[in-house]
C-alpha atoms as a PDB file:
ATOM      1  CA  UNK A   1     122.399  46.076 109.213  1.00  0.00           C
ATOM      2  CA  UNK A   2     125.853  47.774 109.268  1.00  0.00           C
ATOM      3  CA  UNK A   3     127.674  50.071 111.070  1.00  0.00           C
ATOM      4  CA  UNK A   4     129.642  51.221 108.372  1.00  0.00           C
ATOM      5  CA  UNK A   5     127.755  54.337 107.926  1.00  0.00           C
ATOM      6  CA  UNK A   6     128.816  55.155 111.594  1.00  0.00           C
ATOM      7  CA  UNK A   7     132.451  54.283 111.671  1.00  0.00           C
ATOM      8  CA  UNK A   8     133.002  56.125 108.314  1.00  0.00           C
ATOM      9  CA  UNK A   9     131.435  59.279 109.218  1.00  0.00           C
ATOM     10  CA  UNK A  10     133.753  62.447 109.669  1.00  0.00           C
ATOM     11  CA  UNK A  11     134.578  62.446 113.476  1.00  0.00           C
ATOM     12  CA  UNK A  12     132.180  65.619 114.010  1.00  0.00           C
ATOM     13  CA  UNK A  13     129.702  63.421 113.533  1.00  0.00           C
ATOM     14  CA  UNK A  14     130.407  60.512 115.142  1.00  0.00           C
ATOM     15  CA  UNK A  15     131.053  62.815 118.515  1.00  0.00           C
ATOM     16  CA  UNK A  16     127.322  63.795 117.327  1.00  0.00           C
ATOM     17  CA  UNK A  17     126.045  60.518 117.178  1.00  0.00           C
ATOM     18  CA  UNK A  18     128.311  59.538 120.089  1.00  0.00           C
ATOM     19  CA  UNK A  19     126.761  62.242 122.523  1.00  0.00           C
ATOM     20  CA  UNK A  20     122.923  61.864 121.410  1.00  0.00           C
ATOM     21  CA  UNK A  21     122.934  57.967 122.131  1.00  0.00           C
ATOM     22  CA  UNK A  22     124.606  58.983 125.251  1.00  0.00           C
ATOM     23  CA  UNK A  23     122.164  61.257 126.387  1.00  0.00           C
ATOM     24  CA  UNK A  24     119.316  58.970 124.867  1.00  0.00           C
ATOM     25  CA  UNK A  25     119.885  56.083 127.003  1.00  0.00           C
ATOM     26  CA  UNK A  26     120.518  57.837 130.541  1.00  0.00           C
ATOM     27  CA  UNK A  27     117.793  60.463 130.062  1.00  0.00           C
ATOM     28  CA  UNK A  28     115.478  58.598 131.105  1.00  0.00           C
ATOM     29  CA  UNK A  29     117.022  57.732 134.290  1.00  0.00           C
ATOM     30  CA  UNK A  30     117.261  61.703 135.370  1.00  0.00           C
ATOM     31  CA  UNK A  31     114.344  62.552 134.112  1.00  0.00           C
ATOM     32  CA  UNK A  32     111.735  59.366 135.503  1.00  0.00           C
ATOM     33  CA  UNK A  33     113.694  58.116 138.918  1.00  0.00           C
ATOM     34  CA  UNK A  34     112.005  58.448 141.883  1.00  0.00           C
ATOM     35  CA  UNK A  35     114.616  60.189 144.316  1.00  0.00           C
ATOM     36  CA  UNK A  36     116.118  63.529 143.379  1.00  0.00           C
ATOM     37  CA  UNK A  37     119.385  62.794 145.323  1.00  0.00           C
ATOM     38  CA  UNK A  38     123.080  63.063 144.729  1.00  0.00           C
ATOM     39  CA  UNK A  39     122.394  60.482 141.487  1.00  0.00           C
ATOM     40  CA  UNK A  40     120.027  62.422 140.108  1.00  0.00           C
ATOM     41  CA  UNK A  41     121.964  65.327 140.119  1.00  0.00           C
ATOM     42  CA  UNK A  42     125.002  63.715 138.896  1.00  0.00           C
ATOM     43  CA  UNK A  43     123.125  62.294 136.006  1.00  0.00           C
ATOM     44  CA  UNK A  44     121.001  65.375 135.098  1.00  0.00           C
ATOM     45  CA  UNK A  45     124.530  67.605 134.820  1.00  0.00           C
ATOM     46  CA  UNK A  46     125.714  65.259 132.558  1.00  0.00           C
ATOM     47  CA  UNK A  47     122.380  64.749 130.464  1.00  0.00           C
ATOM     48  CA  UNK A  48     122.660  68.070 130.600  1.00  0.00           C
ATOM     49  CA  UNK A  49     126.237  68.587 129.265  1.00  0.00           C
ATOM     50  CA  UNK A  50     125.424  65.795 126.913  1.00  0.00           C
ATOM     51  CA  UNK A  51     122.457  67.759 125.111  1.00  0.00           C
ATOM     52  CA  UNK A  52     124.559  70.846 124.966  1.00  0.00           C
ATOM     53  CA  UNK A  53     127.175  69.073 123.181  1.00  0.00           C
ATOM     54  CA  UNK A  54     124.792  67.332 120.762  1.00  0.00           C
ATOM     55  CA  UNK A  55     123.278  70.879 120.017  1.00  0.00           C
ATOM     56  CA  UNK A  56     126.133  72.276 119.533  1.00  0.00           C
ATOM     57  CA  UNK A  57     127.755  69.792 117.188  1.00  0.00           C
ATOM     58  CA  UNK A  58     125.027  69.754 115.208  1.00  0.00           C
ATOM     59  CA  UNK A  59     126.284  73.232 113.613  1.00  0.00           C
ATOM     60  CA  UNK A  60     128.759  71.279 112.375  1.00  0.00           C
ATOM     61  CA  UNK A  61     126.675  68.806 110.469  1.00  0.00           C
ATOM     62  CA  UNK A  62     126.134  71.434 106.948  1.00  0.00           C
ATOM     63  CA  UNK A  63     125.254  68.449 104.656  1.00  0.00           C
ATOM     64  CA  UNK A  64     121.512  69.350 104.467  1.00  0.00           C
ATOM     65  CA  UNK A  65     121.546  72.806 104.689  1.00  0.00           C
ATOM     66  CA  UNK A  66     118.806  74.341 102.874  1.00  0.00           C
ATOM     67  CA  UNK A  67     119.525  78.125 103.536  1.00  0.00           C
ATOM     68  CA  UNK A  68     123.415  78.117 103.316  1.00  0.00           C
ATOM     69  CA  UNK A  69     124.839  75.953 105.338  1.00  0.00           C
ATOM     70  CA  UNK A  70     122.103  75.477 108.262  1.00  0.00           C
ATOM     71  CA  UNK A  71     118.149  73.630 107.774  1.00  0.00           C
ATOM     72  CA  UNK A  72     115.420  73.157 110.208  1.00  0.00           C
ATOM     73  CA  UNK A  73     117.188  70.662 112.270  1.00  0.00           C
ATOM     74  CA  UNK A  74     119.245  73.689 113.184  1.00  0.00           C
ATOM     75  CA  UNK A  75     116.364  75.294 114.660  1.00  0.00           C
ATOM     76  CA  UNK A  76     115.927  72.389 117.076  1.00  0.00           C
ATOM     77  CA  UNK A  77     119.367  72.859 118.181  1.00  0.00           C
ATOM     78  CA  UNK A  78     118.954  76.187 119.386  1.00  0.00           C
ATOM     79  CA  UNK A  79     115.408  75.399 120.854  1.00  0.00           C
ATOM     80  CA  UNK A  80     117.828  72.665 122.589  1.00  0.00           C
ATOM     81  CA  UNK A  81     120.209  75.298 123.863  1.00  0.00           C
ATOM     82  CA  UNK A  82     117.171  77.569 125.142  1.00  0.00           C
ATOM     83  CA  UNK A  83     115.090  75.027 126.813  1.00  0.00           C
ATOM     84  CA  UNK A  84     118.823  74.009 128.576  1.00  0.00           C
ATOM     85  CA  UNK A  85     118.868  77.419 129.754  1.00  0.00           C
ATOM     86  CA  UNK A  86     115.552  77.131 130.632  1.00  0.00           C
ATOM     87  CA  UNK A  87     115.212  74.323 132.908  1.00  0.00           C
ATOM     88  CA  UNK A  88     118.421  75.761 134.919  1.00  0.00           C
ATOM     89  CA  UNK A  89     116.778  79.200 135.294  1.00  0.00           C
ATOM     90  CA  UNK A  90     113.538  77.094 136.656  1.00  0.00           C
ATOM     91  CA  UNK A  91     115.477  74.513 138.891  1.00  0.00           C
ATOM     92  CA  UNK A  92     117.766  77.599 140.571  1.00  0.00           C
ATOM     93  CA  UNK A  93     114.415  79.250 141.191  1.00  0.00           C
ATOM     94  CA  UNK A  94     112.749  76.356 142.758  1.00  0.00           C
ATOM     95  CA  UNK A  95     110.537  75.988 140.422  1.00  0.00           C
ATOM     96  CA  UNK A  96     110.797  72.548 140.303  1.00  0.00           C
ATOM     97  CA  UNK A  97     107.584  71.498 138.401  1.00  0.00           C
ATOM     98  CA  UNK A  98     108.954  73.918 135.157  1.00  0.00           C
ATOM     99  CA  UNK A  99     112.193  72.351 135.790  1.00  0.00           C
ATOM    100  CA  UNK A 100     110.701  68.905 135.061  1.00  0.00           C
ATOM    101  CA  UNK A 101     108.393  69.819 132.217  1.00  0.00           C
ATOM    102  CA  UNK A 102     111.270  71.558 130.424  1.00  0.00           C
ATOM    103  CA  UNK A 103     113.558  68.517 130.543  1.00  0.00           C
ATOM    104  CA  UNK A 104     111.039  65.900 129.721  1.00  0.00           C
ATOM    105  CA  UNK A 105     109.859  68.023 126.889  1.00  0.00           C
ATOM    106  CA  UNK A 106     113.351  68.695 125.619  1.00  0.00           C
ATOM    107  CA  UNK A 107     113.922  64.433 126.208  1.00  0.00           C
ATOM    108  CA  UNK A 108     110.642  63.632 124.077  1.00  0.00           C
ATOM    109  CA  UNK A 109     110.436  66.723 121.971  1.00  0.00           C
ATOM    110  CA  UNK A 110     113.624  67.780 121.023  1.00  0.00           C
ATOM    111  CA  UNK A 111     116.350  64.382 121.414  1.00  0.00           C
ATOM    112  CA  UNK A 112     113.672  61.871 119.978  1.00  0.00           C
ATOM    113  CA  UNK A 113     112.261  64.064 117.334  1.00  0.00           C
ATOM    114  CA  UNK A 114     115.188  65.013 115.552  1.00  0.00           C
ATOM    115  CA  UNK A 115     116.285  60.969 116.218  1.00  0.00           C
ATOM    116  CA  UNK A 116     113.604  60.216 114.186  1.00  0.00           C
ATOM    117  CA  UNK A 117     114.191  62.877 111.630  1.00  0.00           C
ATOM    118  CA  UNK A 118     118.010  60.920 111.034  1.00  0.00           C
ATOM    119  CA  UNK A 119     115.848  58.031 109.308  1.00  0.00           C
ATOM    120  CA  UNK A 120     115.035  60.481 106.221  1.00  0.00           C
ATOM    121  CA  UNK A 121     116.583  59.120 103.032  1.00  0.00           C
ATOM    122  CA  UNK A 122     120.024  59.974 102.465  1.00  0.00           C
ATOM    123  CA  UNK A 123     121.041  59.849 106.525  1.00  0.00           C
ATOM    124  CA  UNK A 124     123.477  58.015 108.156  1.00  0.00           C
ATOM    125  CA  UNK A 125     120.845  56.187 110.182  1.00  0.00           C
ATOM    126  CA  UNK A 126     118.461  55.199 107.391  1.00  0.00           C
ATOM    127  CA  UNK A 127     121.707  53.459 106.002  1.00  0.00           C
ATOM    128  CA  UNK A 128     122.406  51.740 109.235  1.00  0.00           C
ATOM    129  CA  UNK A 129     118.771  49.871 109.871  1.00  0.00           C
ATOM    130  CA  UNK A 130     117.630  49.704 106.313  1.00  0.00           C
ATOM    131  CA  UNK A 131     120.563  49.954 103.549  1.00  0.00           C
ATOM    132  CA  UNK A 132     118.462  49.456 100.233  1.00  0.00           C
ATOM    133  CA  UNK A 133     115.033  50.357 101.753  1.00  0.00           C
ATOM    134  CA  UNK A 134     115.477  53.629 102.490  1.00  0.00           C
ATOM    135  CA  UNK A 135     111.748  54.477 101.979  1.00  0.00           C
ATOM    136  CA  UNK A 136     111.498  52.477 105.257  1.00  0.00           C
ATOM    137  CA  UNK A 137     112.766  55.254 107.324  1.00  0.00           C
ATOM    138  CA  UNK A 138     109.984  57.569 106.471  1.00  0.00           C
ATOM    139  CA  UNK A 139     107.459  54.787 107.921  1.00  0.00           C
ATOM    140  CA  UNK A 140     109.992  54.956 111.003  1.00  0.00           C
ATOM    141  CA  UNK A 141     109.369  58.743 111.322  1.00  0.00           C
ATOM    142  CA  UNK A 142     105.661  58.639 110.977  1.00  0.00           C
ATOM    143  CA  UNK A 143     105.079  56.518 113.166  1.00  0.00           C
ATOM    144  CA  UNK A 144     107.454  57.799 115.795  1.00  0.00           C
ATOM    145  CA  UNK A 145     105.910  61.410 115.049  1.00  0.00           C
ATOM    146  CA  UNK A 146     102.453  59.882 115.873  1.00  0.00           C
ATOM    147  CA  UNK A 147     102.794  58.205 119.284  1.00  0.00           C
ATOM    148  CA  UNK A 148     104.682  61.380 119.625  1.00  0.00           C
ATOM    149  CA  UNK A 149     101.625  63.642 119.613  1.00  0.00           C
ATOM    150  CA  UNK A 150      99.654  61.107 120.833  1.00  0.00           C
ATOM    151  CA  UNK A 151     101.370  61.044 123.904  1.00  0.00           C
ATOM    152  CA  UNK A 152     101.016  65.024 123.878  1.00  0.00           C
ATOM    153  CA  UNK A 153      97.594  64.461 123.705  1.00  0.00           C
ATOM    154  CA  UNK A 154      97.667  62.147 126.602  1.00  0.00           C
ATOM    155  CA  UNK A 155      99.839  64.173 128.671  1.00  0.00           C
ATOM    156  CA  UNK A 156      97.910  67.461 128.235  1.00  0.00           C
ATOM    157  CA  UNK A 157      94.474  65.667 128.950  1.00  0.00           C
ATOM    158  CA  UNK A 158      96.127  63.907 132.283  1.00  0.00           C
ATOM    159  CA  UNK A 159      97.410  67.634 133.386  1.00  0.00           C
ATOM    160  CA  UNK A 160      94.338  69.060 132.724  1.00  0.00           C
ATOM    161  CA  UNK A 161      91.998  66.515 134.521  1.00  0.00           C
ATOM    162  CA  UNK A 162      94.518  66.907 137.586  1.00  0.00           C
ATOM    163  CA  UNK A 163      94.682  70.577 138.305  1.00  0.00           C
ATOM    164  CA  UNK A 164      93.525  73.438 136.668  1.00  0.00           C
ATOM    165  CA  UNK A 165      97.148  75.646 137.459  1.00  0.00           C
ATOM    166  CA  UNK A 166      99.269  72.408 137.499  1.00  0.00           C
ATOM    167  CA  UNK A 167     102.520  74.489 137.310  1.00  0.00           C
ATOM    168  CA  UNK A 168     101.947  77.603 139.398  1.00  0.00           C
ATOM    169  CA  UNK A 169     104.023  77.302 142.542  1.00  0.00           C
ATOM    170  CA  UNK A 170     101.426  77.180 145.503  1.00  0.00           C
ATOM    171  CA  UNK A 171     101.387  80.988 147.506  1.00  0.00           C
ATOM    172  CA  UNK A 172     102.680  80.825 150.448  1.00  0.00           C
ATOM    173  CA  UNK A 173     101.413  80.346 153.800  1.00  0.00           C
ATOM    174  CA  UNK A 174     100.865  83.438 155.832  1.00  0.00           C
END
């Protein structure tokens, strides 16, 4: 394993790669801690402003583009940008249960999918973790697809079995 496909990127992407580990590793703490205090807030503006950059500098990346200079992984990007929008609309609301599922969707969905999707042949991270195996990376990516929608599966059973509306806001109290 080498880092050389990192360090000898174009600086685009390594602010790309830079932001998305970022936002990987403290996305989990906004998104699963147990008090939404000052911390959580801190953390989820700059998840936030981490995602947004990641998006963002992903219209950058052109080296796969399959319709001029953009492909699929574009699309995610402005799915990113949307669900971002999103989950503030929800949170400024109150709507606090959208809020959530819109952020933990766009942590699992949108940052870990196209994650996985870097381990195609030809990326920068299939060169990192597997050099002259690149075929590994498409074993990577199944798998990671799979527990991916198995945990979909798992998540809309467990919301279903808990409440039929489990993200209407409750009426109010007259």
């Amino acid at each position: 394993m080498t880092f050389a496909p990192y360090l000898t990127a174009e600086p685009h992407i390594q602010f790309h790669i830079a932001a998305a580990i970022l936002a990987l590793c403290i996305g989990p703490v906004a998104l699963y801690r147990k008090r939404r205090d000052r911390v959580h807030k801190i953390i989820g503006y700059t998840w936030v402003t981490l995602m947004a950059l990641v998006a963002l500098s992903s219209f950058l990346i052109t080296s796969f583009g399959i319709v001029g200079p953009f492909s699929p992984i574009h699309l995610l990007a402005l799915w990113t940008l949307w669900s971002l929008y999103l989950a503030i609309k929800h949170v400024v609301a109150g709507n606090i249960a959208m809020h959530r599922l819109v952020m933990r969707n766009l942590h699992w969905y949108g940052l870990i999918i196209a994650g996985l999707f870097n381990f195609l042949p030809g990326r920068s991270t299939n060169a990192l973790f597997f050099d002259e195996r690149e075929e590994l990376g498409l074993w990577v990516l199944g798998a990671g697809l799979a527990l991916l929608a198995a945990n979909a599966m798992r998540q809309k059973r467990r919301l279903s079995t808990h409440s039929k509306f489990p993200l209407e806001k409750p009426a109010p109290m007259v």
